[in-house]
Protein backbone atom coordinates (compact mmCIF):
# COMPACT_ATOMS: atom_id res chain seq x y z
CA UNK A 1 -132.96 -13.91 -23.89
CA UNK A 2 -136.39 -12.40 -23.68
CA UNK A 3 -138.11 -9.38 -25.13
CA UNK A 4 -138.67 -5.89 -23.93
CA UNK A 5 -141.33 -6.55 -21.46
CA UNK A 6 -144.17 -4.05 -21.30
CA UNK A 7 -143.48 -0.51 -20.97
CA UNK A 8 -141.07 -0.61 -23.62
CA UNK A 9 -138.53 2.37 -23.77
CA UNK A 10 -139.32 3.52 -20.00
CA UNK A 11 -138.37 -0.10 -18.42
CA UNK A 12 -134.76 0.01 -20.34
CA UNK A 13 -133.95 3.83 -19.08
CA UNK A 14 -134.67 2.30 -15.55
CA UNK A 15 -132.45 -0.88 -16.17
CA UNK A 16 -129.50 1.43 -17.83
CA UNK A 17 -129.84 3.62 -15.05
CA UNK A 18 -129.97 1.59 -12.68
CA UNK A 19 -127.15 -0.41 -13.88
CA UNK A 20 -128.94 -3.51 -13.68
CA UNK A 21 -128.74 -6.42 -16.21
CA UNK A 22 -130.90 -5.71 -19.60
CA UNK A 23 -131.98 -9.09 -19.91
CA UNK A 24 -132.88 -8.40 -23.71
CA UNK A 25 -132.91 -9.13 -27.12
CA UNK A 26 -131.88 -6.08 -28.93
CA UNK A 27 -133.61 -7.75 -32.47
CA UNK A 28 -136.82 -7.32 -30.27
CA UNK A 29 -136.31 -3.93 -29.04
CA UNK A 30 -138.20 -0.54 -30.62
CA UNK A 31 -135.69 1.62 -32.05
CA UNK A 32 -135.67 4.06 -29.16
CA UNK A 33 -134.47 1.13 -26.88
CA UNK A 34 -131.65 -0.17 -29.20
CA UNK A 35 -130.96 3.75 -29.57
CA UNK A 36 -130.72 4.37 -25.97
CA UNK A 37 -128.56 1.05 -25.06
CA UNK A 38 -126.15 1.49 -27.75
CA UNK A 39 -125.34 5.13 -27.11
CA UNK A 40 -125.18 4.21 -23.03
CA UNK A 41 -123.04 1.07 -23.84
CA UNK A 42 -120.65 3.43 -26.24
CA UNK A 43 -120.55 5.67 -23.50
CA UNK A 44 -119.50 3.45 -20.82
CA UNK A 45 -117.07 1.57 -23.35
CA UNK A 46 -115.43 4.96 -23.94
CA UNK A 47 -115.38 6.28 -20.33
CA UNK A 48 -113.47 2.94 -19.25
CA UNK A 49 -110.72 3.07 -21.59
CA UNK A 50 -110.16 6.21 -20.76
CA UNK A 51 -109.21 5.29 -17.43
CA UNK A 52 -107.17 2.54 -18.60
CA UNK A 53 -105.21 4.76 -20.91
CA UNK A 54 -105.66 5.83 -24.35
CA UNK A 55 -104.08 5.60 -28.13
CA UNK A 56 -104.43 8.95 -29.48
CA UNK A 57 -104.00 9.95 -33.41
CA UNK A 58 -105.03 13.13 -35.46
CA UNK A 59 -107.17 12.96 -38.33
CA UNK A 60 -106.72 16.63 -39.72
CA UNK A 61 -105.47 18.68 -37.34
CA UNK A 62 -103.81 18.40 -33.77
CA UNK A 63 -107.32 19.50 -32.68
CA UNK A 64 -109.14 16.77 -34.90
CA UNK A 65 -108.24 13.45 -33.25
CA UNK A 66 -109.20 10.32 -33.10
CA UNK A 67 -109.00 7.96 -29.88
CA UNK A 68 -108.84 4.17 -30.25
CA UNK A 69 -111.82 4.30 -27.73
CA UNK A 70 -113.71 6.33 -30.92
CA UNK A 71 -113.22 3.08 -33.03
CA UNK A 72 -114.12 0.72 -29.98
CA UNK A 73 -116.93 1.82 -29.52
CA UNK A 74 -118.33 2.16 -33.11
CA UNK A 75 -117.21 -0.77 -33.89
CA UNK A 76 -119.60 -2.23 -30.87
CA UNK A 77 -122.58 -0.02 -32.00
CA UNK A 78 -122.09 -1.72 -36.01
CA UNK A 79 -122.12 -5.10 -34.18
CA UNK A 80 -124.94 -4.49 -32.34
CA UNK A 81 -126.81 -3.24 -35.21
CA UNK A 82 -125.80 -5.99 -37.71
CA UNK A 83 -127.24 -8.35 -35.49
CA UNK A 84 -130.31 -6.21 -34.40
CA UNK A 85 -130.86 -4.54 -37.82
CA UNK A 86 -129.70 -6.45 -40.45
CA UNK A 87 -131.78 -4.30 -43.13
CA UNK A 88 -130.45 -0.74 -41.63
CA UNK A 89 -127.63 1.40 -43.29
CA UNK A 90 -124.61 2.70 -41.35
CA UNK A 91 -123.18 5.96 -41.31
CA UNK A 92 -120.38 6.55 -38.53
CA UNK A 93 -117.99 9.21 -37.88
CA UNK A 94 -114.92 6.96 -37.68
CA UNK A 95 -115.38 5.28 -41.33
CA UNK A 96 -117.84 2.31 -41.17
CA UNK A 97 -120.62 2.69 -43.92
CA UNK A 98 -122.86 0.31 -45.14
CA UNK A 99 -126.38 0.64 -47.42
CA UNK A 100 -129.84 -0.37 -45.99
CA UNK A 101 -133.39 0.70 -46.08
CA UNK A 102 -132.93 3.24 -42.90
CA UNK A 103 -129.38 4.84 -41.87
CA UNK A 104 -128.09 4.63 -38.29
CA UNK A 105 -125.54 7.30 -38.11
CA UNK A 106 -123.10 6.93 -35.16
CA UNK A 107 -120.68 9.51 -32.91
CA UNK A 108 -119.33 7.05 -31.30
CA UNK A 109 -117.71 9.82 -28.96
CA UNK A 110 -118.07 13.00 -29.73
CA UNK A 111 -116.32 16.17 -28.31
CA UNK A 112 -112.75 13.81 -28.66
CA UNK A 113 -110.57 16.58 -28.31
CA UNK A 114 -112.47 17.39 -24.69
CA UNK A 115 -112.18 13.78 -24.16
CA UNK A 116 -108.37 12.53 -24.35
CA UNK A 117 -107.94 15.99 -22.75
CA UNK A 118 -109.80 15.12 -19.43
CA UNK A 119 -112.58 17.89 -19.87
CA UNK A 120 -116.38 16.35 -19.39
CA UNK A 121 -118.22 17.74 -22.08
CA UNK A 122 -118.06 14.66 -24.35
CA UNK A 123 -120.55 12.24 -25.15
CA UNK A 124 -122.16 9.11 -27.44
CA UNK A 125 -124.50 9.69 -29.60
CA UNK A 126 -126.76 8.42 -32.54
CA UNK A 127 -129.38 9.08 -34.74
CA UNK A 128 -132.00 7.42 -37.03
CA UNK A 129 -132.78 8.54 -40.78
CA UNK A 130 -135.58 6.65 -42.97
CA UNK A 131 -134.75 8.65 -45.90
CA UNK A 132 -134.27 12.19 -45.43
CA UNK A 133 -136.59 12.19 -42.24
CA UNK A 134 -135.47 12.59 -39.16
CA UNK A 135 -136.45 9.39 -36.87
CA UNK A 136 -135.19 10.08 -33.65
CA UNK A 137 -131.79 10.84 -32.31
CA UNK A 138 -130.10 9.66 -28.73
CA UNK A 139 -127.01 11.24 -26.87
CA UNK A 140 -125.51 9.89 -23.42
CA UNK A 141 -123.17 12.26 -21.85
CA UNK A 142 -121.36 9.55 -19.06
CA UNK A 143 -119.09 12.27 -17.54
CA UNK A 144 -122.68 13.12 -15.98
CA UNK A 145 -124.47 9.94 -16.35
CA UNK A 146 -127.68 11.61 -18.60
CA UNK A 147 -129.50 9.62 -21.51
CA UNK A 148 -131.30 11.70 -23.82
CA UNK A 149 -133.84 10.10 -26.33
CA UNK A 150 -136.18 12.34 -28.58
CA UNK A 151 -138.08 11.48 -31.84
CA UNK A 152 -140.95 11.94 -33.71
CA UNK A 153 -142.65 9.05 -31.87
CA UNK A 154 -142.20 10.31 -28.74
CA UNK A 155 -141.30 14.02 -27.05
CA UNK A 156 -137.58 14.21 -25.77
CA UNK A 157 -136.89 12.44 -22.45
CA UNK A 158 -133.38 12.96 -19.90
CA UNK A 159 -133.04 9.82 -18.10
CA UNK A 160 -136.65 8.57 -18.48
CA UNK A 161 -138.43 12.03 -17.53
CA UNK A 162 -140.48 14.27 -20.15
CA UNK A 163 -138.51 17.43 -20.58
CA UNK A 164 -140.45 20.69 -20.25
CA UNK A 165 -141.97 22.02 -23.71
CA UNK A 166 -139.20 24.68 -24.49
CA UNK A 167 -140.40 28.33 -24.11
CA UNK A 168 -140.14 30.23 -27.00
CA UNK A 169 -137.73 33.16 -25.94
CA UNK A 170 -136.08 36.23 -27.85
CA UNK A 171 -132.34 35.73 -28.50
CA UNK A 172 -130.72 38.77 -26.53
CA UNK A 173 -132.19 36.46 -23.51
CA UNK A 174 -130.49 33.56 -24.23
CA UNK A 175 -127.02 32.19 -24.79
CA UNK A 176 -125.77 31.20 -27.79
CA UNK A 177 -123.31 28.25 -28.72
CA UNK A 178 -120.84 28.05 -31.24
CA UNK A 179 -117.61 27.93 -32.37
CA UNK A 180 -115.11 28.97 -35.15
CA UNK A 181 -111.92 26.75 -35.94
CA UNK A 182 -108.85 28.94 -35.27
CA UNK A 183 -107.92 28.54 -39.11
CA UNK A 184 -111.54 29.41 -40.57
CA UNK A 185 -110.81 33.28 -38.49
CA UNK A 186 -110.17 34.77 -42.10
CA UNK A 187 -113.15 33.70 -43.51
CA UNK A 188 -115.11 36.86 -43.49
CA UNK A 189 -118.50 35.68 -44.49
CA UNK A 190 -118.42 32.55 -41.54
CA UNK A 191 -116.43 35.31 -38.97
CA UNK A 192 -118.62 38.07 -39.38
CA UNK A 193 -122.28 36.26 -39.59
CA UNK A 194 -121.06 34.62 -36.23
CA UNK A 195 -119.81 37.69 -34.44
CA UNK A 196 -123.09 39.21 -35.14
CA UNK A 197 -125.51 36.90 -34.03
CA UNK A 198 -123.22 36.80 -30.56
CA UNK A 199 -123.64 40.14 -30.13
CA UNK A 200 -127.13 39.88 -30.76
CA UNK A 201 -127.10 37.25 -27.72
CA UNK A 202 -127.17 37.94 -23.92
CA UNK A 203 -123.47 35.44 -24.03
CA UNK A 204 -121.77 32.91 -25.62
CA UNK A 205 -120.45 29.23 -24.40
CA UNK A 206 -118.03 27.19 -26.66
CA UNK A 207 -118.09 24.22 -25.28
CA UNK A 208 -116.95 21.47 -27.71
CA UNK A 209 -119.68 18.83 -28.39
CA UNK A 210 -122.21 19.33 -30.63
CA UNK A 211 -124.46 16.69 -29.10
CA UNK A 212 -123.68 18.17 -25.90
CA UNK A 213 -124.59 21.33 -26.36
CA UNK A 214 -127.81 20.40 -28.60
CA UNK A 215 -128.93 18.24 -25.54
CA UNK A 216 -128.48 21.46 -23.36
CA UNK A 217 -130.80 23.38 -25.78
CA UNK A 218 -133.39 20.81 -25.49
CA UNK A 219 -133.50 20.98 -21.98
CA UNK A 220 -133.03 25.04 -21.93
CA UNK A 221 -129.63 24.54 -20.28
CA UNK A 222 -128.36 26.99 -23.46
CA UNK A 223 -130.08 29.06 -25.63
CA UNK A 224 -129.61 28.80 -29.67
CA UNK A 225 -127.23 26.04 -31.38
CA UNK A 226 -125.36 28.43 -34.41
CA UNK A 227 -122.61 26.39 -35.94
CA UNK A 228 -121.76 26.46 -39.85
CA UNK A 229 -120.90 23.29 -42.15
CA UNK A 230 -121.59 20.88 -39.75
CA UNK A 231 -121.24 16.87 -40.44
CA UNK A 232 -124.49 14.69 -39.88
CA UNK A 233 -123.00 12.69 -36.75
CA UNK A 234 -122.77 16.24 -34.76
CA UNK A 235 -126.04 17.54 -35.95
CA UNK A 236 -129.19 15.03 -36.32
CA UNK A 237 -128.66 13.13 -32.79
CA UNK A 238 -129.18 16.78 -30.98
CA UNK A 239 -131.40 18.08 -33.76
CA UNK A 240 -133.69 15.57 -32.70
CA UNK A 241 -133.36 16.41 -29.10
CA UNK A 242 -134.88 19.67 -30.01
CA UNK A 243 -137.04 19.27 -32.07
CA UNK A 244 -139.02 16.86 -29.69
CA UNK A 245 -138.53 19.36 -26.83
CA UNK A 246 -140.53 21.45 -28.33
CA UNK A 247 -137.70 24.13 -30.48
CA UNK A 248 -137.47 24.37 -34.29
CA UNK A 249 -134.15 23.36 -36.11
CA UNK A 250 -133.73 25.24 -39.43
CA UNK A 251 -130.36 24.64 -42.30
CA UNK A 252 -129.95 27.37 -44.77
CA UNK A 253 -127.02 28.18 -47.13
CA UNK A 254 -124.86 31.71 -47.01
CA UNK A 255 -121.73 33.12 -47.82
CA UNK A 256 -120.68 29.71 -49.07
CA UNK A 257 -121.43 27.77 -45.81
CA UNK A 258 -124.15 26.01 -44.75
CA UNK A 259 -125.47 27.22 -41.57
CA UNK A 260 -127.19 24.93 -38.84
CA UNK A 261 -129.64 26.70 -36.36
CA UNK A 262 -131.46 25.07 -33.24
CA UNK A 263 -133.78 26.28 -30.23
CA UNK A 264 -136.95 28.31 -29.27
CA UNK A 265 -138.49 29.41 -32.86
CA UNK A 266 -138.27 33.50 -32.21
CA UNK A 267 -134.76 33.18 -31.01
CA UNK A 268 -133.69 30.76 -34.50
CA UNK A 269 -135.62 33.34 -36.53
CA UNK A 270 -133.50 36.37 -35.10
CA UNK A 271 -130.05 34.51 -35.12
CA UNK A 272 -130.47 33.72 -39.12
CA UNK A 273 -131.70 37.30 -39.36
CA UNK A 274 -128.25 38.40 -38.26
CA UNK A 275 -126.16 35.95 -40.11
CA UNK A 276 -127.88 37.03 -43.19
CA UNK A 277 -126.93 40.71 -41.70
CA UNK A 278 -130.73 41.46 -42.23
């Protein structure tokens, strides 16, 4: 098989879109390439087992479950990336972990629960660490067929296209997207620092996917990302996204959580304002 031929990143969003045949050697693609083929491949992987019918357990809760599609496809991406990064480290939602001088960490689908329940807001998604900086994250949503790429070597792309610079916007114009687990409702410090920054908001989605929903603040489809102690594999691929759009990402600690915050700057600065009930 050959190398990426000239024009690099661009030329593989065409093929993937497309749907025509890579042709490629993934040990001689840029990382944005191998990011954007394995999240697309996950994606597709996922999408067709679906259809052929799914094993379905839970993990912690009978809203925390795990598909065997989940472990498919992770278990592809690892392959991939044993082969086409031998040096990397490995991080994935579903258990596989493995040292190395840069970590790949994997949602191999993520929004499950939306997924083995037939709702479209689920996705693939991945991102690249080289120590604690943030390298660039990807997310493919296949329920609507959009690949989103974003890192620091390049501004954040849907399907091949430059998104917009985000405008920096107050929050009460925006939405806001969130959630709170059904048992966390007690907790007044998490209940109450949410409630206020939604009421500080012109509405509020819950929609399920954290990569998702990061992708839609990237491309100003939502407003401001709030959620509270939130795992690597459903922040940094969408962090990413946003960043490279053009928004600000912040992570702070209060009232015993730790708080993650993404989209236009003035709206992120007013949304910790109210979780800190400033």
């Amino acid at each position: 098989m050959r190398p990426f031929a000239a024009g690099g990143y661009r030329w593989l969003v065409s093929k993937i879109i497309t749907g025509e045949p890579e042709d490629t050697d993934s040990s001689q693609s840029t990382d944005a390439e191998l990011a954007a083929y394995l999240v697309r491949r996950a994606g597709d992987l996922a999408a067709r087992m679906r259809l052929d019918g799914l094993t379905v357990a839970r993990k912690t809760s009978v809203s925390d479950v795990v598909s065997d599609a989940d472990k498919a496809a992770e278990e592809m991406i690892v392959g991939v990336l044993a082969s086409a990064r031998p040096d990397d480290g490995i991080i994935g939602e579903e258990g596989a972990k493995a040292p190395g001088r840069r970590t790949w960490v994997i949602d191999p689908v993520d929004g499950t629960f939306n997924f083995v329940s037939g709702l479209p807001a689920w996705c693939s998604a991945i991102a690249l660490l080289d120590g604690a900086s943030l390298v660039l994250g990807a997310v493919y949503q296949a329920t609507t067929d959009e690949l989103w790429i974003g890192g620091r070597d390049h501004p954040t792309t849907l399907n091949g296209t430059d998104l917009p610079p985000l405008q920096d916007r107050p929050l009460h114009e925006l939405a806001i997207s969130t959630y709170l687990h059904p048992t966390k409702v007690d907790d007044v410090n998490l209940r109450d620092g949410l409630l206020r920054s939604i009421a500080a908001a012109a509405s509020v989605r819950i929609i399920g996917s954290g990569s998702v929903e990061l992708a839609a603040v990237a491309a100003g489809r939502l407003g401001v990302w709030l959620h509270a102690d939130t795992l690597s594999w459903d922040w940094l691929p969408g962090a990413a996204l946003v960043e490279h759009a053009g928004g600000t990402t912040e992570v702070f600690e209060h009232g015993g959580h730790r708080w993650h915050l993404a989209g236009p700057p003035t709206a992120v600065a007013q949304a910790r304002k109210t979780v800190l009930g400033q």
